[in-house]
N, C-alpha and C. Protein backbone atom coordinates (compact mmCIF):
# COMPACT_ATOMS: atom_id res chain seq x y z
N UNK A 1 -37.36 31.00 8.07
CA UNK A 1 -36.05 30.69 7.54
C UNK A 1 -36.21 30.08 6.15
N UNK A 2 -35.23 30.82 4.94
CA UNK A 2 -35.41 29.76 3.59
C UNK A 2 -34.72 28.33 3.69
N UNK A 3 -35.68 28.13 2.80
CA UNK A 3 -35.04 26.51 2.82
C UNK A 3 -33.72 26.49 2.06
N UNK A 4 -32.36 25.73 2.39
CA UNK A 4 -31.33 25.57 1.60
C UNK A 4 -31.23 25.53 0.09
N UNK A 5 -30.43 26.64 -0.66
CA UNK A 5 -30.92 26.67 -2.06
C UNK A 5 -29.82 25.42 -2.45
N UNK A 6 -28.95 24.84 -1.83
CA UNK A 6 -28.45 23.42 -2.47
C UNK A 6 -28.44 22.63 -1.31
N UNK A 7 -28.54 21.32 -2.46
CA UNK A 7 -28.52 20.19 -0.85
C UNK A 7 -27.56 18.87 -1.57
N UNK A 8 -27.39 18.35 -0.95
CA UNK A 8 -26.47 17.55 -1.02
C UNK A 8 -26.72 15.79 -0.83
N UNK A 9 -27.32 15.36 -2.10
CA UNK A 9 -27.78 13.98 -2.21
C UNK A 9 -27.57 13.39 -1.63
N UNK A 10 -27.59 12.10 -0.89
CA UNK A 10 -26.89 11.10 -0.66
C UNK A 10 -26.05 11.49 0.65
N UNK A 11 -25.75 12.51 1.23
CA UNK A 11 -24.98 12.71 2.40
C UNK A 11 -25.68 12.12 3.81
N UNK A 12 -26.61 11.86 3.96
CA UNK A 12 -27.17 11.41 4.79
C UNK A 12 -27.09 9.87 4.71
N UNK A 13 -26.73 9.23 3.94
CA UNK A 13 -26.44 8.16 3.60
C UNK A 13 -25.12 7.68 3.69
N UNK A 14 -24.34 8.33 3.15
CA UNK A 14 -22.91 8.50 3.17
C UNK A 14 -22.54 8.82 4.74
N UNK A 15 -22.90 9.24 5.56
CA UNK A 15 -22.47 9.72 7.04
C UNK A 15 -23.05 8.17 7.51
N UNK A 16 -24.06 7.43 7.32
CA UNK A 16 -24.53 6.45 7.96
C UNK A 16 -23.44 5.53 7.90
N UNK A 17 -23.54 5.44 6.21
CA UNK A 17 -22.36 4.65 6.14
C UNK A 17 -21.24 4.76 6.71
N UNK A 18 -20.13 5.85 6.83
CA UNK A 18 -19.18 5.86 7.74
C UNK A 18 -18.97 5.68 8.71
N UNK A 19 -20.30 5.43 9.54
CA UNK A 19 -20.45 5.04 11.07
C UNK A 19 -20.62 3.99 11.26
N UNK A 20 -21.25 3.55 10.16
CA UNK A 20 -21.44 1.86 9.79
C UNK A 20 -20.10 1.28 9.91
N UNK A 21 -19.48 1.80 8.38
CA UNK A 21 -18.25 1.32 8.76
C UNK A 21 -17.12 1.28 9.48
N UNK A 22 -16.51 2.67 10.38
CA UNK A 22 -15.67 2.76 11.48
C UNK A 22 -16.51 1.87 12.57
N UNK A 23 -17.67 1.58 12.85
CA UNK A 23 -18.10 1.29 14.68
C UNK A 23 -17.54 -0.46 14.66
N UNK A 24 -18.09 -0.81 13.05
CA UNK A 24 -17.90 -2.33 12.93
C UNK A 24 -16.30 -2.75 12.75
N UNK A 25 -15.87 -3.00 14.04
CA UNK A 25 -14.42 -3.53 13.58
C UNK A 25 -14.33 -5.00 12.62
N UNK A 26 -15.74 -5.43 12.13
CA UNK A 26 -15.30 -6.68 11.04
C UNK A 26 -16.59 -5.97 9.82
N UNK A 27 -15.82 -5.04 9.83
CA UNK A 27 -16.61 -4.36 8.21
C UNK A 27 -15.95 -4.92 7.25
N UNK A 28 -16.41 -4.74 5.95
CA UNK A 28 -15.50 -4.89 4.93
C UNK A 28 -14.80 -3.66 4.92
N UNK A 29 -14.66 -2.41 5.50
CA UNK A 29 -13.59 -1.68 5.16
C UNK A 29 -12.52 -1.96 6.15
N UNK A 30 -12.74 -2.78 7.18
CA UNK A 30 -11.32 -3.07 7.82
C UNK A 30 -10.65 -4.40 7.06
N UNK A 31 -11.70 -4.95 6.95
CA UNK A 31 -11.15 -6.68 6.36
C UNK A 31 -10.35 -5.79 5.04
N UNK A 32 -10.90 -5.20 4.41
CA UNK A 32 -10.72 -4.62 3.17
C UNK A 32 -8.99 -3.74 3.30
N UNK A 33 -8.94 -3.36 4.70
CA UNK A 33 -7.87 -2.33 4.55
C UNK A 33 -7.07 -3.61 5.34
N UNK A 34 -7.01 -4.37 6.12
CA UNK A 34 -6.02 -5.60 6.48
C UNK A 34 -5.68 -6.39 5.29
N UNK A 35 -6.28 -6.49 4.55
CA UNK A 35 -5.76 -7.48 2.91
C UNK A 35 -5.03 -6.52 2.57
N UNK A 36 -5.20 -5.50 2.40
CA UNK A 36 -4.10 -4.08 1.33
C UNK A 36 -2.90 -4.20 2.45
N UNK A 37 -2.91 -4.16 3.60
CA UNK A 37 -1.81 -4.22 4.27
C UNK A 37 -0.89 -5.35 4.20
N UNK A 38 -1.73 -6.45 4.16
CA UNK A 38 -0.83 -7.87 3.99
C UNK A 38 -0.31 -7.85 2.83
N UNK A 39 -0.94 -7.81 1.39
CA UNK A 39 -0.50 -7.86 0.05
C UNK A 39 0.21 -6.76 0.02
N UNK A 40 0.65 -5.59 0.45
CA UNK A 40 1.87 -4.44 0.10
C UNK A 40 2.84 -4.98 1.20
N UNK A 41 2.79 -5.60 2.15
CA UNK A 41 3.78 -6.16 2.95
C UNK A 41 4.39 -7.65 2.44
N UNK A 42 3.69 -8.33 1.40
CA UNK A 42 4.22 -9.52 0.60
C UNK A 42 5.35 -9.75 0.28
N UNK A 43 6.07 -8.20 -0.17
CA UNK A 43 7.11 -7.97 -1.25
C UNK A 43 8.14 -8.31 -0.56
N UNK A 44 8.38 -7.90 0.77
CA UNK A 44 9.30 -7.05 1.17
C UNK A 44 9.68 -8.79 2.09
N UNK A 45 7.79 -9.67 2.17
CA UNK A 45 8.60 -10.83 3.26
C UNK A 45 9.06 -12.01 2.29
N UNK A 46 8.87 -11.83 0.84
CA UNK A 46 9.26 -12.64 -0.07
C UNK A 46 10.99 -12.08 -0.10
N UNK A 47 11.45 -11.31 -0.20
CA UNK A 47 12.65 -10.95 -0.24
C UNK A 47 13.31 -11.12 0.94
N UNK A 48 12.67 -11.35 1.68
CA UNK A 48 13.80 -11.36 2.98
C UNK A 48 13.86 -13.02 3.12
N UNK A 49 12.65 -13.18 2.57
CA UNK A 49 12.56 -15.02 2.64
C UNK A 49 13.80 -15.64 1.79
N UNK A 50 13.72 -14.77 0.72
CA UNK A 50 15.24 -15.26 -0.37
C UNK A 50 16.22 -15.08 -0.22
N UNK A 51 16.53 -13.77 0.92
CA UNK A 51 17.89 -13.40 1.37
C UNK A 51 18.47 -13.95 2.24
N UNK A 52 17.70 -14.65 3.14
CA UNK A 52 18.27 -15.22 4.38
C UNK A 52 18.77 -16.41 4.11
N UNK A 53 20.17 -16.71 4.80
CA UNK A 53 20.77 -18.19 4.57
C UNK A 53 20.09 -18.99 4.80
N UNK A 54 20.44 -20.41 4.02
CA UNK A 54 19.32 -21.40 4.06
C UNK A 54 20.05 -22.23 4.86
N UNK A 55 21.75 -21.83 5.51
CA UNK A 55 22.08 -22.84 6.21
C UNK A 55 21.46 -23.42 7.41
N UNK A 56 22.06 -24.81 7.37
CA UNK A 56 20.68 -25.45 8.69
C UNK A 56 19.80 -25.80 8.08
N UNK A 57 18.64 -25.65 8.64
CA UNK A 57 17.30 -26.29 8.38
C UNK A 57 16.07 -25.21 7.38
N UNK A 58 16.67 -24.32 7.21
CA UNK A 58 16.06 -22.86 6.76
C UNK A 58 14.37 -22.31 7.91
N UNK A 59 14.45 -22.64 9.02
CA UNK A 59 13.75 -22.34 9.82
C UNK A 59 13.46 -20.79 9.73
N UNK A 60 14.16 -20.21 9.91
CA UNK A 60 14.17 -18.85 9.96
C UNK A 60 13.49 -18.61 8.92
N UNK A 61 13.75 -18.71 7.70
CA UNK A 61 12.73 -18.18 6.56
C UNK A 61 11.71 -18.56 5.84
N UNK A 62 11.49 -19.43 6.61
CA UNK A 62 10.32 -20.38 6.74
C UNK A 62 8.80 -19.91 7.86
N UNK A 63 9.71 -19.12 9.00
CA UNK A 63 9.14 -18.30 9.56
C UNK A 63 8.87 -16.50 9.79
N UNK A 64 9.16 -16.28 8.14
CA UNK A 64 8.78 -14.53 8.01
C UNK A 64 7.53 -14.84 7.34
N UNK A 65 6.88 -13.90 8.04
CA UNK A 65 5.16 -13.80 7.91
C UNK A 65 5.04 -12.80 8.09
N UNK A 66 3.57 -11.97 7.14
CA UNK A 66 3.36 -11.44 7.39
C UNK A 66 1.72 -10.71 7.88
N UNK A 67 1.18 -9.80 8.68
CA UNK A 67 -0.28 -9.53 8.76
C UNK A 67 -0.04 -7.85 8.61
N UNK A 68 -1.88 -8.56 8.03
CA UNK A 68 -2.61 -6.92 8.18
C UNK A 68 -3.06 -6.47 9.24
N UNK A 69 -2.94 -5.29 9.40
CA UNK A 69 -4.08 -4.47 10.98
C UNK A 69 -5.17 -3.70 10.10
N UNK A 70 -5.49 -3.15 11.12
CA UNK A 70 -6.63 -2.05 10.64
C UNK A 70 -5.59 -0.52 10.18
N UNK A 71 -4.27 -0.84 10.82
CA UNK A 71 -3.71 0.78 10.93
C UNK A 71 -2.22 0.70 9.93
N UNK A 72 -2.49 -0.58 8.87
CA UNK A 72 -1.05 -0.94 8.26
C UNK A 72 -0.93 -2.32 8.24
N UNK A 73 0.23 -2.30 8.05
CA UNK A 73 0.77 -4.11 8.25
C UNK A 73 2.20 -4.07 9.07
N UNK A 74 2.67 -5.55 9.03
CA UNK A 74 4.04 -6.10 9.19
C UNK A 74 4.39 -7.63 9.08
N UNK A 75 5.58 -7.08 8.78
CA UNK A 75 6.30 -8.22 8.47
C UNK A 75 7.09 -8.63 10.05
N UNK A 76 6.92 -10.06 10.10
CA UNK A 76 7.39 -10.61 11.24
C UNK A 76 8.38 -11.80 11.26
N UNK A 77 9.93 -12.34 11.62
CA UNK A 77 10.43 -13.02 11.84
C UNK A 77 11.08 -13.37 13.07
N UNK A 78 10.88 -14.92 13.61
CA UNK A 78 11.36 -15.19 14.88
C UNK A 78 10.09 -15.48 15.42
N UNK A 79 10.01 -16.21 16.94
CA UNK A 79 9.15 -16.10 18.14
C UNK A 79 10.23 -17.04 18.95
N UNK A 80 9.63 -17.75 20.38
CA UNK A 80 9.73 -17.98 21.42
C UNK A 80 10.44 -19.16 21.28
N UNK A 81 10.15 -20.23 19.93
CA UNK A 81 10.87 -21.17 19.75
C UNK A 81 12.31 -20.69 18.33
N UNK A 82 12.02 -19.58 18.11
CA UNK A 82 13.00 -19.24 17.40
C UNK A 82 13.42 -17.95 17.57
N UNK A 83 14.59 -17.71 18.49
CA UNK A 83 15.04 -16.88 19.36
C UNK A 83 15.99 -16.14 18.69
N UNK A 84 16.94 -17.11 18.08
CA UNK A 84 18.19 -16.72 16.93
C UNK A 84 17.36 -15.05 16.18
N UNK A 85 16.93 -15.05 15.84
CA UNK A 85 16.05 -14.83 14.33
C UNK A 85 16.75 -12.70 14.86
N UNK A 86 16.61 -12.41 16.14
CA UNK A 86 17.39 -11.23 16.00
C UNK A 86 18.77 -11.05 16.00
N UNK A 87 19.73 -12.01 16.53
CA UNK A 87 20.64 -11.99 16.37
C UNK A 87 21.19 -12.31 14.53
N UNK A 88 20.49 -13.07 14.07
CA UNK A 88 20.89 -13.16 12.32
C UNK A 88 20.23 -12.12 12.03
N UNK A 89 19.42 -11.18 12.06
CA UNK A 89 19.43 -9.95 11.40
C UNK A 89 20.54 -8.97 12.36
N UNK A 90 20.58 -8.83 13.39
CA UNK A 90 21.25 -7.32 13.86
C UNK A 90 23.04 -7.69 14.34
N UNK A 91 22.67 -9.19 14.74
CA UNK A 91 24.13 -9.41 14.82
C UNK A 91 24.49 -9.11 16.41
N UNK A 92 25.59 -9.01 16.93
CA UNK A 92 25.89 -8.76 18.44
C UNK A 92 26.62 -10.50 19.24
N UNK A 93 26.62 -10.35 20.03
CA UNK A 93 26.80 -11.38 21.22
C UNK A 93 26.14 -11.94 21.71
N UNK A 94 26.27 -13.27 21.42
CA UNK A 94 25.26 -14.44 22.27
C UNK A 94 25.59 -14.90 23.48
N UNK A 95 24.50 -15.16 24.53
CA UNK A 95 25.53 -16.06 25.54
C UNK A 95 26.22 -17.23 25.72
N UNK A 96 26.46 -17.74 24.23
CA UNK A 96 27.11 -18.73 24.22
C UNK A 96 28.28 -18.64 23.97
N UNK A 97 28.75 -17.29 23.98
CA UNK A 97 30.15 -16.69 23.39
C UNK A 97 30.05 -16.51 22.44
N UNK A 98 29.12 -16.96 20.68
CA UNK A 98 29.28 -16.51 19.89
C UNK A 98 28.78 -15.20 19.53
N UNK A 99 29.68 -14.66 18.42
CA UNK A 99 29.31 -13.05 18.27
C UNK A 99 29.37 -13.36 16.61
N UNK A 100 28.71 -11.99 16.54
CA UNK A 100 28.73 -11.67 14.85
C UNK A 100 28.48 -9.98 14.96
N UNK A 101 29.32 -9.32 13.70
CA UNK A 101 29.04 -7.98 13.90
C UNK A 101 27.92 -7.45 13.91
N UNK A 102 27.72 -6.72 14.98
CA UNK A 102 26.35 -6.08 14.71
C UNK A 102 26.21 -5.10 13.64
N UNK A 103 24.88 -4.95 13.15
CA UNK A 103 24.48 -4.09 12.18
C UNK A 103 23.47 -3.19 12.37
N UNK A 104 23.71 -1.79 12.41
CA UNK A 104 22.28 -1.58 13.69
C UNK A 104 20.85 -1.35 12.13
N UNK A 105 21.38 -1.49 10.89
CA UNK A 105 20.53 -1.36 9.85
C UNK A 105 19.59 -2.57 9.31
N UNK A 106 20.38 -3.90 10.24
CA UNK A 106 19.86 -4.96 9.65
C UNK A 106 20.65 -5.73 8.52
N UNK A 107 20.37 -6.58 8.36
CA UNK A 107 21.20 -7.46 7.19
C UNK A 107 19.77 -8.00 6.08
N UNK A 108 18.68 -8.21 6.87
CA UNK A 108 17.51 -9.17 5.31
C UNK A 108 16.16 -8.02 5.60
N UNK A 109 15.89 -8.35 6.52
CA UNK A 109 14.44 -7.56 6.89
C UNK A 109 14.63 -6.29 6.91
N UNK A 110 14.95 -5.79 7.58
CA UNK A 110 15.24 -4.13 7.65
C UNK A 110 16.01 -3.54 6.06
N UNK A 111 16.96 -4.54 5.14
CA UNK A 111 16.77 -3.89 3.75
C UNK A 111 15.88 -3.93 2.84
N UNK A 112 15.52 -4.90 2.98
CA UNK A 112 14.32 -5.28 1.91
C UNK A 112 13.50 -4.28 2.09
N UNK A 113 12.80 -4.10 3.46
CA UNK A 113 11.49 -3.24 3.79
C UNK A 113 12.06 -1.95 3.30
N UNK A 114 13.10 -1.30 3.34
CA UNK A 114 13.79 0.21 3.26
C UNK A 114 13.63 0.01 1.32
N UNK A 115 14.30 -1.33 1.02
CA UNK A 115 14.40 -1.31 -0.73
C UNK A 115 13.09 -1.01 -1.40
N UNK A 116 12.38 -1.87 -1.01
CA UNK A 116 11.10 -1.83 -1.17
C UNK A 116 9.89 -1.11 -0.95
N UNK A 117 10.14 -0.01 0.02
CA UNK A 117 8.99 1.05 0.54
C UNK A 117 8.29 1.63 -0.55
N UNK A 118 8.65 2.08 -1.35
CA UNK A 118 8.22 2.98 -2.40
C UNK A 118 6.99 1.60 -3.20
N UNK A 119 7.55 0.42 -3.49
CA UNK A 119 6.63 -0.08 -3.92
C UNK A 119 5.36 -0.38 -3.27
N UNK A 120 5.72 -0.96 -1.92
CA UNK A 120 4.76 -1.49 -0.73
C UNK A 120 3.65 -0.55 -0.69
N UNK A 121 4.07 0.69 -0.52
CA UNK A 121 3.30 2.18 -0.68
C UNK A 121 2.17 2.15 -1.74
N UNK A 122 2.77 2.07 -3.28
CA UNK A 122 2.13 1.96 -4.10
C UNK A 122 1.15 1.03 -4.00
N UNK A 123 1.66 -0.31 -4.06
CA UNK A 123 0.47 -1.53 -3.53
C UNK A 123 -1.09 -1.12 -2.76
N UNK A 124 -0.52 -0.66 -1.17
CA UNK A 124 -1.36 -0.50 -0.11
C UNK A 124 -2.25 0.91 -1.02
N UNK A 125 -1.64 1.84 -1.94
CA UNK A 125 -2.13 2.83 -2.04
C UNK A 125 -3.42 2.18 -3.02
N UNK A 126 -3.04 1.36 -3.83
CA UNK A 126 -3.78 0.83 -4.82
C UNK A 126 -5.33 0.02 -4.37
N UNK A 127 -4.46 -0.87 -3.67
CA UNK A 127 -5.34 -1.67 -2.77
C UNK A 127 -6.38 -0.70 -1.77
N UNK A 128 -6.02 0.07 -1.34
CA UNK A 128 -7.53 1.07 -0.50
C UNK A 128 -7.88 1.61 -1.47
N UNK A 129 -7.61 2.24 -2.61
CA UNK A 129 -8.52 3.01 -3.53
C UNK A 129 -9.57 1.83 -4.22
N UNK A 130 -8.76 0.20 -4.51
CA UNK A 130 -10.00 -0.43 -4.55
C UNK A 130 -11.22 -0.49 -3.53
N UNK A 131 -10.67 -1.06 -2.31
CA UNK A 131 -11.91 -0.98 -1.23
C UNK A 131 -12.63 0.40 -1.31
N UNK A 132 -12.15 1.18 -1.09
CA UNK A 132 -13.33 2.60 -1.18
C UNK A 132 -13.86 2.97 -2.15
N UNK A 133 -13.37 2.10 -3.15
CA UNK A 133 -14.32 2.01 -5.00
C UNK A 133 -14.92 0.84 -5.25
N UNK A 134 -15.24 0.23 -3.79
CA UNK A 134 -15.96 -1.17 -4.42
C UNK A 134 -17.41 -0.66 -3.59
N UNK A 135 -18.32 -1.72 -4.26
CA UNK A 135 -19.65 -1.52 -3.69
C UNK A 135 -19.86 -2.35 -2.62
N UNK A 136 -18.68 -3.39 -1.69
CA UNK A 136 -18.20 -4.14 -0.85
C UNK A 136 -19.19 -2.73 0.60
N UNK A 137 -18.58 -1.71 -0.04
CA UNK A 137 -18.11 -0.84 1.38
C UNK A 137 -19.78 0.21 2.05
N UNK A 138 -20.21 0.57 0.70
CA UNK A 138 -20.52 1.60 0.15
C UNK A 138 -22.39 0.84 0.50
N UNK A 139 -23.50 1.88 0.97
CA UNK A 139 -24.96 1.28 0.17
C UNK A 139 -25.40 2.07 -0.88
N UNK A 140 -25.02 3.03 -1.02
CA UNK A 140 -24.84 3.88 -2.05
C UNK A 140 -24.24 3.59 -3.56
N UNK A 141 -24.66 2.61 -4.53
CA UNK A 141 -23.64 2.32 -5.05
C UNK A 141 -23.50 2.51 -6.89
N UNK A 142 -24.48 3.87 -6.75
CA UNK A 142 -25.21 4.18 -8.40
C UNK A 142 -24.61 5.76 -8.36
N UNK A 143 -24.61 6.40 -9.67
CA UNK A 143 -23.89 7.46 -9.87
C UNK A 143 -25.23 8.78 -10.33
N UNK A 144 -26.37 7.61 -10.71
CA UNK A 144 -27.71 8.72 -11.06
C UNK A 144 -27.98 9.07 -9.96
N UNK A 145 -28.37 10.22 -9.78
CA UNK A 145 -28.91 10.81 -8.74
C UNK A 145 -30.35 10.73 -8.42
N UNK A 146 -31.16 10.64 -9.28
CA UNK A 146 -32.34 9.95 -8.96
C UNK A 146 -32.91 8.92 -7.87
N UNK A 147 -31.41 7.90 -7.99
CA UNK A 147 -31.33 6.59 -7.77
C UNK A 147 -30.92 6.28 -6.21
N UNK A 148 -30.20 7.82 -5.93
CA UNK A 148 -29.31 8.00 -5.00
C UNK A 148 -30.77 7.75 -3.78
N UNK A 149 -30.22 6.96 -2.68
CA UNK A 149 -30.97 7.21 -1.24
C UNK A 149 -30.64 8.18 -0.29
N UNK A 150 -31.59 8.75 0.84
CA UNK A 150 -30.90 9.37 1.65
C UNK A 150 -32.25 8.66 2.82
């Protein structure tokens, strides 16, 4: 059999690496892709933080946060001690008798995130083209081929 008339530098290296990095759930390409998720999800919990009434104690917007995953982000408002937090976005009937119209679109969170998509996008898009252009990710991290390992 002839031997391959092209070969392909560094691919043997490059496949290691990818296994490297998908098997390790605390690689730098996950840490790397959870920061791009949190910072393109920033926008959207800074705006909802400004939109929401401050009447009361401003609890509620005090508690939008947001995290990265490995598969995206989100933005989060409310828990267990702050129960309100869907009824002031969607609105409806409480069992205390009070009501407010519902909105099935949302009133702070659900616009912001819709206003804002196109940027968030851009962000997260920006933010992974850094991680997969940093030498964070990569052992491969020279462009001579000489230099290249396999």
């Amino acid at each position: 059999m002839a031997a391959p008339a092209v070969a392909i530098v560094g691919m043997a290296a490059l496949r290691r690496d990818i296994k490297r990095l998908t098997d390790d759930q605390q690689s730098a390409l996950y840490a790397g892709i959870k920061a791009a998720g949190k910072s393109a999800a920033e926008p959207v919990a800074a705006l909802t933080r400004a939109s929401l009434p401050m009447g009361g104690t401003g609890t509620l917007a005090g508690d939008v946060r947001t995290s990265g995953t490995k598969t995206g982000a989100a933005v989060r408002m409310g828990r267990a001690s702050i129960a309100y937090a869907g009824w002031v976005e969607f609105g409806g009937n409480r069992p205390d008798g009070s009501s407010r119209e519902y909105r099935p679109g949302g009133r702070y969170l659900f616009p912001a995130a819709k206003s804002l998509a196109m940027t968030s996008g851009d962000l997260y898009s920006r933010a992974i083209g850094e991680v997969l252009n940093s030498d964070r990710v990569w052992t491969n991290t020279t462009s001579e081929g000489e230099q290249v390992h396999d």
